[in-house]
Protein backbone atom coordinates (compact mmCIF):
# COMPACT_ATOMS: atom_id res chain seq x y z
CA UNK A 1 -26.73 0.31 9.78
CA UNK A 2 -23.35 1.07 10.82
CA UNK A 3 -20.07 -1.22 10.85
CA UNK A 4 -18.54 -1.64 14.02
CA UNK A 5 -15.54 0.07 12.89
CA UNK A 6 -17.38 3.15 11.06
CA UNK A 7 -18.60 3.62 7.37
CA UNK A 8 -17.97 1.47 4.98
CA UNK A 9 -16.29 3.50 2.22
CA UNK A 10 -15.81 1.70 -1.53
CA UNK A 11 -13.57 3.66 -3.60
CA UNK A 12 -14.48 2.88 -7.67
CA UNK A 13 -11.49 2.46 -9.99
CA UNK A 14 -11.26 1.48 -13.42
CA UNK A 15 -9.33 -1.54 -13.28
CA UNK A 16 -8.40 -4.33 -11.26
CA UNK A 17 -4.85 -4.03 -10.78
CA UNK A 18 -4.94 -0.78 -10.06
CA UNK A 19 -7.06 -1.57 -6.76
CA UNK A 20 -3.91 -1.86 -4.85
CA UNK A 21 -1.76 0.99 -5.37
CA UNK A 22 -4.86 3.55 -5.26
CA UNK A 23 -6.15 1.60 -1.86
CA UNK A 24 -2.78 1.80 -0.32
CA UNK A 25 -2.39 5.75 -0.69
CA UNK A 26 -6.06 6.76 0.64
CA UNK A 27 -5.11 4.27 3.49
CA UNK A 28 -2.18 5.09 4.14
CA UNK A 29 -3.34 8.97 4.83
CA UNK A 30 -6.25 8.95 6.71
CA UNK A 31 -6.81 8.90 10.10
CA UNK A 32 -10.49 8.06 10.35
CA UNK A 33 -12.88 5.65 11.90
CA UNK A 34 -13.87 3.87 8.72
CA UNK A 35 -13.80 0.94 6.28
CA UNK A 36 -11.95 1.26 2.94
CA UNK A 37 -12.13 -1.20 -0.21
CA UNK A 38 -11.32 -0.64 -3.67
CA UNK A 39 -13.98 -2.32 -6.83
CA UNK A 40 -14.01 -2.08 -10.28
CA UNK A 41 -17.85 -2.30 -11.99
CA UNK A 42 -16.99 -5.50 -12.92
CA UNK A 43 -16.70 -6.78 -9.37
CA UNK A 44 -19.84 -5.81 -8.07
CA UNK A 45 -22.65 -8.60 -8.13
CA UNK A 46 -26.18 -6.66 -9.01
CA UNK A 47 -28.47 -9.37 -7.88
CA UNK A 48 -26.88 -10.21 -4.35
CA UNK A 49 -25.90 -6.83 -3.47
CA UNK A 50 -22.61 -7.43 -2.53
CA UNK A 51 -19.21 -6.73 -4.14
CA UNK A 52 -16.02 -8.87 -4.19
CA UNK A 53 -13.61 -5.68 -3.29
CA UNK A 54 -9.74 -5.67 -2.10
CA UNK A 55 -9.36 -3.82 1.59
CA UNK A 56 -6.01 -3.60 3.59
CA UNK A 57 -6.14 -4.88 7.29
CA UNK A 58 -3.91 -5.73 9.47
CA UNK A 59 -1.17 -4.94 6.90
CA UNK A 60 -2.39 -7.92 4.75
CA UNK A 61 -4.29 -7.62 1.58
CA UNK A 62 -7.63 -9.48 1.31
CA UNK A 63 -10.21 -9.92 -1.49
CA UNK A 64 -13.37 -10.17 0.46
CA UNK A 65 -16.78 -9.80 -0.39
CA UNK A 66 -18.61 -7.17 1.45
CA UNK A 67 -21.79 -5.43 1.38
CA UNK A 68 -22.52 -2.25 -0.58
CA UNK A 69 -20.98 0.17 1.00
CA UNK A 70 -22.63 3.71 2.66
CA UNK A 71 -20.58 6.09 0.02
CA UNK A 72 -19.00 5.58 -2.93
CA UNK A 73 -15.91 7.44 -3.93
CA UNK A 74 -15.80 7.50 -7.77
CA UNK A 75 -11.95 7.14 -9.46
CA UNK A 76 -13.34 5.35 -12.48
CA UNK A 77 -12.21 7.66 -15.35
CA UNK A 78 -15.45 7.19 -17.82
CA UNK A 79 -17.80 9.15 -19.73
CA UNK A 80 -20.61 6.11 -19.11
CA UNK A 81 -22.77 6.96 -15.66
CA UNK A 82 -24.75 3.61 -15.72
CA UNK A 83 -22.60 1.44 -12.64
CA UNK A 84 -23.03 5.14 -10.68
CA UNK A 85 -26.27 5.21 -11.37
CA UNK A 86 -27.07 2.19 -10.46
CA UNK A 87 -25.02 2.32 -7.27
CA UNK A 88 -26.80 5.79 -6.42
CA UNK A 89 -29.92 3.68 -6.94
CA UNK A 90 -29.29 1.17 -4.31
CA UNK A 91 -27.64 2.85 -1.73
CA UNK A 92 -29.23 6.34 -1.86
CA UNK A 93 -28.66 9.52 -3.25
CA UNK A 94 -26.14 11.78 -3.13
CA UNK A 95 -23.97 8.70 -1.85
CA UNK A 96 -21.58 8.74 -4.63
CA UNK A 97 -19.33 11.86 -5.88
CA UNK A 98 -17.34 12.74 -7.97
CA UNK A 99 -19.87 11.18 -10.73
CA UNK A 100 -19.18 12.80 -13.91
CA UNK A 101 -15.45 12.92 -13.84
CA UNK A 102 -15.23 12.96 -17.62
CA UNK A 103 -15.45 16.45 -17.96
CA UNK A 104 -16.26 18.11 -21.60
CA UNK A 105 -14.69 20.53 -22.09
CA UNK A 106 -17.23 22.70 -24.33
CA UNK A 107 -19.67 22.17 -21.42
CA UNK A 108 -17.11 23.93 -19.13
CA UNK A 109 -16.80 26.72 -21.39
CA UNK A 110 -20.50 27.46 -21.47
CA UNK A 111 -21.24 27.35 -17.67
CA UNK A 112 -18.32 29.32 -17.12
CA UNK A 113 -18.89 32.07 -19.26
CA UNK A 114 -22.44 32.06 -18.29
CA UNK A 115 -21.55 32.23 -14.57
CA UNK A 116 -19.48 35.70 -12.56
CA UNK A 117 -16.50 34.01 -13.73
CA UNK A 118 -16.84 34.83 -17.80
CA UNK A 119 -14.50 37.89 -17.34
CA UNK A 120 -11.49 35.13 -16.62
CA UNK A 121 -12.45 32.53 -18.96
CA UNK A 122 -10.80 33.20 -22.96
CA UNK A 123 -13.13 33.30 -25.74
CA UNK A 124 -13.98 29.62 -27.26
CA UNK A 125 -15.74 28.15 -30.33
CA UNK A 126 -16.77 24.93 -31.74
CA UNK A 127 -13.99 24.09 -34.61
CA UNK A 128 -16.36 22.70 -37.09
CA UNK A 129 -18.48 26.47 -36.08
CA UNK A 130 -15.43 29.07 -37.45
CA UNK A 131 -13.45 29.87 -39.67
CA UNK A 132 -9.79 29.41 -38.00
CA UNK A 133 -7.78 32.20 -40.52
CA UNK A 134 -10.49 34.03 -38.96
CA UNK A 135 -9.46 34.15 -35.36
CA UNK A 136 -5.95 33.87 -36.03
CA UNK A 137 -6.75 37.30 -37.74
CA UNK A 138 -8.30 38.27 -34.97
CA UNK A 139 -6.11 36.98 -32.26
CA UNK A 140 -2.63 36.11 -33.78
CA UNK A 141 -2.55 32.87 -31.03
CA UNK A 142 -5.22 30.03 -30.88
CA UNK A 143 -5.19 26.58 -29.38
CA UNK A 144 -7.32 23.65 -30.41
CA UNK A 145 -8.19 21.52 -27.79
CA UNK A 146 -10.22 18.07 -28.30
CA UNK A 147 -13.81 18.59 -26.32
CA UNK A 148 -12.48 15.04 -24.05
CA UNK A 149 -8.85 15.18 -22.99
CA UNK A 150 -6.43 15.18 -20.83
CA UNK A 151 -2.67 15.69 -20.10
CA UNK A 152 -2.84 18.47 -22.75
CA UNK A 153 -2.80 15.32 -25.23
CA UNK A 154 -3.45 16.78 -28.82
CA UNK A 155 -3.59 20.17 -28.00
CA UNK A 156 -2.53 22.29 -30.89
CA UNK A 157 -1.12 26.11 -30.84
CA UNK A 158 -1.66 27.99 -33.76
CA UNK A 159 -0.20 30.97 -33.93
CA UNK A 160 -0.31 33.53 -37.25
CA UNK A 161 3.50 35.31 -37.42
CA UNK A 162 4.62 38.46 -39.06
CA UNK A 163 5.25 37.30 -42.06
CA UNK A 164 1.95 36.00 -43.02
CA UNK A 165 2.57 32.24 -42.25
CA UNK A 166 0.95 29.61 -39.95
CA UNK A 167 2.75 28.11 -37.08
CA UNK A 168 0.78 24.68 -36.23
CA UNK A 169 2.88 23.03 -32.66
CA UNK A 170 2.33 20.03 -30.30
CA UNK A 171 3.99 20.21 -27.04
CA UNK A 172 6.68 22.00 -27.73
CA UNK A 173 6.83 25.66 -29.73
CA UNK A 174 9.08 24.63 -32.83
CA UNK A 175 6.68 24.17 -35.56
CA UNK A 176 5.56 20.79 -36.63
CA UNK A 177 3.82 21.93 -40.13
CA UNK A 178 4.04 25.48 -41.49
CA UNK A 179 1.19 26.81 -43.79
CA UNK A 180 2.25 29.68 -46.22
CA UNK A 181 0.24 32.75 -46.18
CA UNK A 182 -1.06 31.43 -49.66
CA UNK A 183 -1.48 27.91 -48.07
CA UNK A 184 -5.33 26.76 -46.49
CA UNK A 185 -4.94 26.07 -43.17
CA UNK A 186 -8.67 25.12 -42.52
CA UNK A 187 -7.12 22.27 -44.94
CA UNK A 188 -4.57 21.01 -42.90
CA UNK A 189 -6.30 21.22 -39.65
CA UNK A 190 -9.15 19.42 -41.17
CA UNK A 191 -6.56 16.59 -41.46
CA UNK A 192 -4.70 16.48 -38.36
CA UNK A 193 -7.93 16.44 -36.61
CA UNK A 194 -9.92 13.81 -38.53
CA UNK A 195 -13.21 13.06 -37.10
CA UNK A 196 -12.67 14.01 -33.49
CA UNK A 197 -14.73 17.18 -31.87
CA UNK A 198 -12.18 19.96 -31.10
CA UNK A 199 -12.79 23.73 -29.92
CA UNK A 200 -10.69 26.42 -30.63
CA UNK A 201 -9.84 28.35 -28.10
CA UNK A 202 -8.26 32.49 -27.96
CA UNK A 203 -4.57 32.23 -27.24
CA UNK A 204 -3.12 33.68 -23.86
CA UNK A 205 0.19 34.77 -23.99
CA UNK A 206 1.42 33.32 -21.11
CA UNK A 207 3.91 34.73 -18.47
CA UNK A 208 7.08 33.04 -18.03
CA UNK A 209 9.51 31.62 -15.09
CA UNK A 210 13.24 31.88 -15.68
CA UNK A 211 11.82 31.64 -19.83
CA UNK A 212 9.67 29.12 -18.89
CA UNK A 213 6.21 29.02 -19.12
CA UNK A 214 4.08 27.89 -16.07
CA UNK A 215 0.52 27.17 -15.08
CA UNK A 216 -0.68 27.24 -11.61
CA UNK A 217 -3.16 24.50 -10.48
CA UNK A 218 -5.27 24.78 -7.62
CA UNK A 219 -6.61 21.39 -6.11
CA UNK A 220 -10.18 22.14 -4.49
CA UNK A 221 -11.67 19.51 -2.15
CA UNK A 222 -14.63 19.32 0.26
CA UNK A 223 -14.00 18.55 3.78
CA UNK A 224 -15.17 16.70 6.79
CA UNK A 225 -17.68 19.58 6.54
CA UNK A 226 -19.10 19.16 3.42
CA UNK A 227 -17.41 22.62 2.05
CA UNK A 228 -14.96 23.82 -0.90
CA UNK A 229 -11.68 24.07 0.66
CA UNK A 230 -8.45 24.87 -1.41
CA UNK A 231 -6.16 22.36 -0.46
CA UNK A 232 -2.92 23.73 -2.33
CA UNK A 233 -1.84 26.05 -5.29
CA UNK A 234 1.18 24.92 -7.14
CA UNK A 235 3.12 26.01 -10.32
CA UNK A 236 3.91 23.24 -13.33
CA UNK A 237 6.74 24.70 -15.27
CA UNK A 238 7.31 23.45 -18.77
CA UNK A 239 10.31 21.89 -20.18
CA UNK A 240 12.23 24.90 -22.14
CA UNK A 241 10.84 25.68 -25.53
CA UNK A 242 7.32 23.78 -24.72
CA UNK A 243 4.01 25.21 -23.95
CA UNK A 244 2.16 22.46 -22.80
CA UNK A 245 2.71 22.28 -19.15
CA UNK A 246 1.16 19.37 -18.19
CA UNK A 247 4.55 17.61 -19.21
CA UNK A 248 6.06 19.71 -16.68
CA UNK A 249 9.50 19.62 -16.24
CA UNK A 250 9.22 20.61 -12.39
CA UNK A 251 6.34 21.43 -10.14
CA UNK A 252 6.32 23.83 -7.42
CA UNK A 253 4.35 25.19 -4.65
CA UNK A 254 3.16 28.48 -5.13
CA UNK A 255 5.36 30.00 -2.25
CA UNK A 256 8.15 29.26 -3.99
CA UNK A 257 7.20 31.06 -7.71
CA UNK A 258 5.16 34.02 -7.28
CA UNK A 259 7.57 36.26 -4.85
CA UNK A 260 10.38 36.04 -7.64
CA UNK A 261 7.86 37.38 -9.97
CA UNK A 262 5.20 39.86 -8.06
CA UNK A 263 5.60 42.41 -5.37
CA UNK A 264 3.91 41.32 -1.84
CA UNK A 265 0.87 43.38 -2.58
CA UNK A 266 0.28 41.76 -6.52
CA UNK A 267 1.29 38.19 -5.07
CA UNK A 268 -1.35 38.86 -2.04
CA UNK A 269 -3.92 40.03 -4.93
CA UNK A 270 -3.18 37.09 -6.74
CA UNK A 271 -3.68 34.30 -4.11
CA UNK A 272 -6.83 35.82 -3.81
CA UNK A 273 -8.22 35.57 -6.58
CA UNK A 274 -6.93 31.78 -6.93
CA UNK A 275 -8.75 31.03 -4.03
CA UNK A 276 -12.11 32.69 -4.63
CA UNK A 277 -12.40 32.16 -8.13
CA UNK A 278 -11.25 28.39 -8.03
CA UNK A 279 -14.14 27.63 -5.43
CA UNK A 280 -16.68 29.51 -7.08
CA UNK A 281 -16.04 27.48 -10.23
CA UNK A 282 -16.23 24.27 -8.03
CA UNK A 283 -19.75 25.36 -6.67
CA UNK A 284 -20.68 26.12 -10.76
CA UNK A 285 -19.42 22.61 -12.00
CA UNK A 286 -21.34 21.01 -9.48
CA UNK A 287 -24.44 22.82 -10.13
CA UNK A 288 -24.41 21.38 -13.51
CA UNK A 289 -22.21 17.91 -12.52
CA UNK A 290 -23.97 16.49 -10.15
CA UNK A 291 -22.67 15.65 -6.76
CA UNK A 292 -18.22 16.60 -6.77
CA UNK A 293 -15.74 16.07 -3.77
CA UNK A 294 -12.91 17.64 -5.53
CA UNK A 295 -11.58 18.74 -8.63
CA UNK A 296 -8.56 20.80 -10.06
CA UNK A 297 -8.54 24.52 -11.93
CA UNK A 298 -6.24 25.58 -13.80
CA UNK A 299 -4.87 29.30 -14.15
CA UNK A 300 -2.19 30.94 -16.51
CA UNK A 301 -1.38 34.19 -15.95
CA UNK A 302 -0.93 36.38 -19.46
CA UNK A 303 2.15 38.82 -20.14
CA UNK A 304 -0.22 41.58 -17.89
CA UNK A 305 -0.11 39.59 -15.11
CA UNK A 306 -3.80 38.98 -15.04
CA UNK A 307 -5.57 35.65 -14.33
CA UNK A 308 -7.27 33.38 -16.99
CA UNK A 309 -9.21 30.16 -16.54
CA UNK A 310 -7.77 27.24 -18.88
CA UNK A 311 -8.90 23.96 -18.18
CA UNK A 312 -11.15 22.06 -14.78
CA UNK A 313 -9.90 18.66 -14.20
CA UNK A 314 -12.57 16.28 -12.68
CA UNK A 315 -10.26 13.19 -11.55
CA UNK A 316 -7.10 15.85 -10.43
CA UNK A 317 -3.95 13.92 -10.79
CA UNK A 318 -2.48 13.39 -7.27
CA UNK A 319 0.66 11.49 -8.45
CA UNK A 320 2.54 14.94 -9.86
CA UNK A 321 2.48 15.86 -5.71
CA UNK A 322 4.37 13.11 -4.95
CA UNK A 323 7.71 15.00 -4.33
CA UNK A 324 5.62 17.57 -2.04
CA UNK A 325 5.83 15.28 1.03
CA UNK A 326 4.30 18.14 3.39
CA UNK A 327 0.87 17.60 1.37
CA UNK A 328 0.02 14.06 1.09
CA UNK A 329 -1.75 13.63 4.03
CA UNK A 330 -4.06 16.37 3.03
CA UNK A 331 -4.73 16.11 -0.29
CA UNK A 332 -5.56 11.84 0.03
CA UNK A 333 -7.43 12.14 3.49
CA UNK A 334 -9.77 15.17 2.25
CA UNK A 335 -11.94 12.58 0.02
CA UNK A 336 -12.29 10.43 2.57
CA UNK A 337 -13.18 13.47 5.26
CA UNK A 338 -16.16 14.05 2.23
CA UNK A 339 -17.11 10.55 2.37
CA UNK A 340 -17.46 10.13 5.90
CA UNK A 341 -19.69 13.42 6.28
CA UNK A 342 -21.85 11.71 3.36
CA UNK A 343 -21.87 8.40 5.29
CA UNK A 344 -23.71 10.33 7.96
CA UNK A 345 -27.58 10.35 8.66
């Protein structure tokens, strides 16, 4: 049964007082004929089906409670699928994307590589699997990334130089701890890591901007349609002397980066590979994911200009677009566009 003003679209967040300030930016970008409220698991009420949720209308903000509503949009950043499961239970299936947000990132790894897409993805191993003086023998440049993660938090680069030593950085490419060539690395690593799961992952030598190094992210959402649609490609440059770019000292769009660096024909080759290979990887993760409205890739390009797949975000960080006014209304009204196609019988 429909609302007299359209679906009713709930938007799950992880806490309360963050209800507000993700409410008001979906709101403020659509254009639709539906009903928007933010919840938190904790506010919805099992055994009355109903959920005490905060909505916008009329320009005043209201706690209410209100029915379940026809699609959920999940923002709740958690490994734990019960509430969606539970909320998928009542109100039907396929009614709630964006499920498994949580992504791990040894699970990537092994759906990519078994996909068409292995040929961009770098070679990755369990830590507690290898021997690390192993690789670095192998591939002079290794990162160790924790299996959960984000914001290239504890990310390692570990890097063997000339001279026989270990480099071990965080962030920023000045060494933090340097192993001797007579030194056991396995050793110290074992210790910096402690008991969380890492993988260890070949090192691309990435290309740089003005001796920067840069990623490029592509954002891909589903539409009003129901289909992958690349909603924009942009270019996170790192502070000077870092390598992790997710603390990004500027962002840009990709119009603005690639013609300083590529002819029109490479730049034209490049763009289309970011958009072909960053939906096909959206149609893999949901294959194994479960029902997705949008997620992010990331790309780095190595010192041969060629394309490698680094990381897939599953709840794509919308706040580093803020300064990209021109966007906004796109890249907030596209979930909603999904939700309202999934609110339809």
């Amino acid at each position: 049964m429909r609302l007299e003003n359209g679906p009713l679209i709930g938007i799950l967040v992880t806490k309360r007082n963050s209800r507000k300030r993700i409410l008001e930016l979906y709101e403020r970008y659509h254009n639709l004929n539906l009903k928007l409220y933010a919840f938190t698991p904790a506010d919805i009420l099992w055994d009355e089906q109903r959920i005490i949720g905060l909505s916008l209308k009329k320009g005043i903000w209201k706690q209410s409670s209100f029915p379940f509503p026809h699609v959920v949009y999940n923002r709740c950043f958690n490994k734990k699928l019960i509430t969606i499961q539970r909320l998928e239970k009542a109100i039907g299936r396929n009614k709630c994307f964006n499920n498994i947000n949580f992504f791990n990132k040894w699970d990537l790894y092994n759906l990519l590589q078994q996909s068409d897409l292995k040929a961009y993805v770098p070679d990755t191993f369990l830590y507690n699997e290898v021997n690390v003086s192993e690789l670095l023998e192998k591939y002079k440049l290794v990162y160790i990334k924790p299996l959960y993660g984000s914001k290239g938090k504890s990310v390692y680069r570990i890097e063997l130089t000339d001279n026989g030593d270990i480099h071990i950085s965080l962030h920023s490419l000045a060494p933090r701890y340097i192993c001797r060539k007579n030194e056991s690395i396995q050793e110290k690593l074992d210790e910096l890591l402690g008991l969380t799961k890492y993988m260890v992952q070949q090192g691309i030598h990435m290309s740089q901007f003005d001796h920067q190094y840069f990623d490029i992210r592509v954002l891909v959402q589903k539409d009003i349609l129901g289909e992958w649609t690349v909603s924009i490609i942009t270019c996170r440059v790192a502070y000077e002397h870092y390598f992790n770019t997710s603390m990004c000292e500027s962002i840009y769009e990709v119009s603005e980066i690639l013609p300083r660096l590529f002819s029109p024909e490479k730049m034209n080759k490049i763009l289309r590979s970011l958009y072909e290979v960053s939906v096909t990887a959206a149609h893999e993760a949901e294959i194994h994911m479960g029902s997705l409205g949008e997620l992010s890739v990331d790309f780095v390009l190595d010192e041969q200009r060629e394309l490698w797949i680094i990381e897939l975000n599953g709840k794509p960080q919308k706040n580093i677009y803020k300064d990209l006014k021109s966007i906004k209304r796109k890249i907030y009204s596209r979930p909603l566009e999904y939700a309202y196609y999934l609110s339809q019988p």
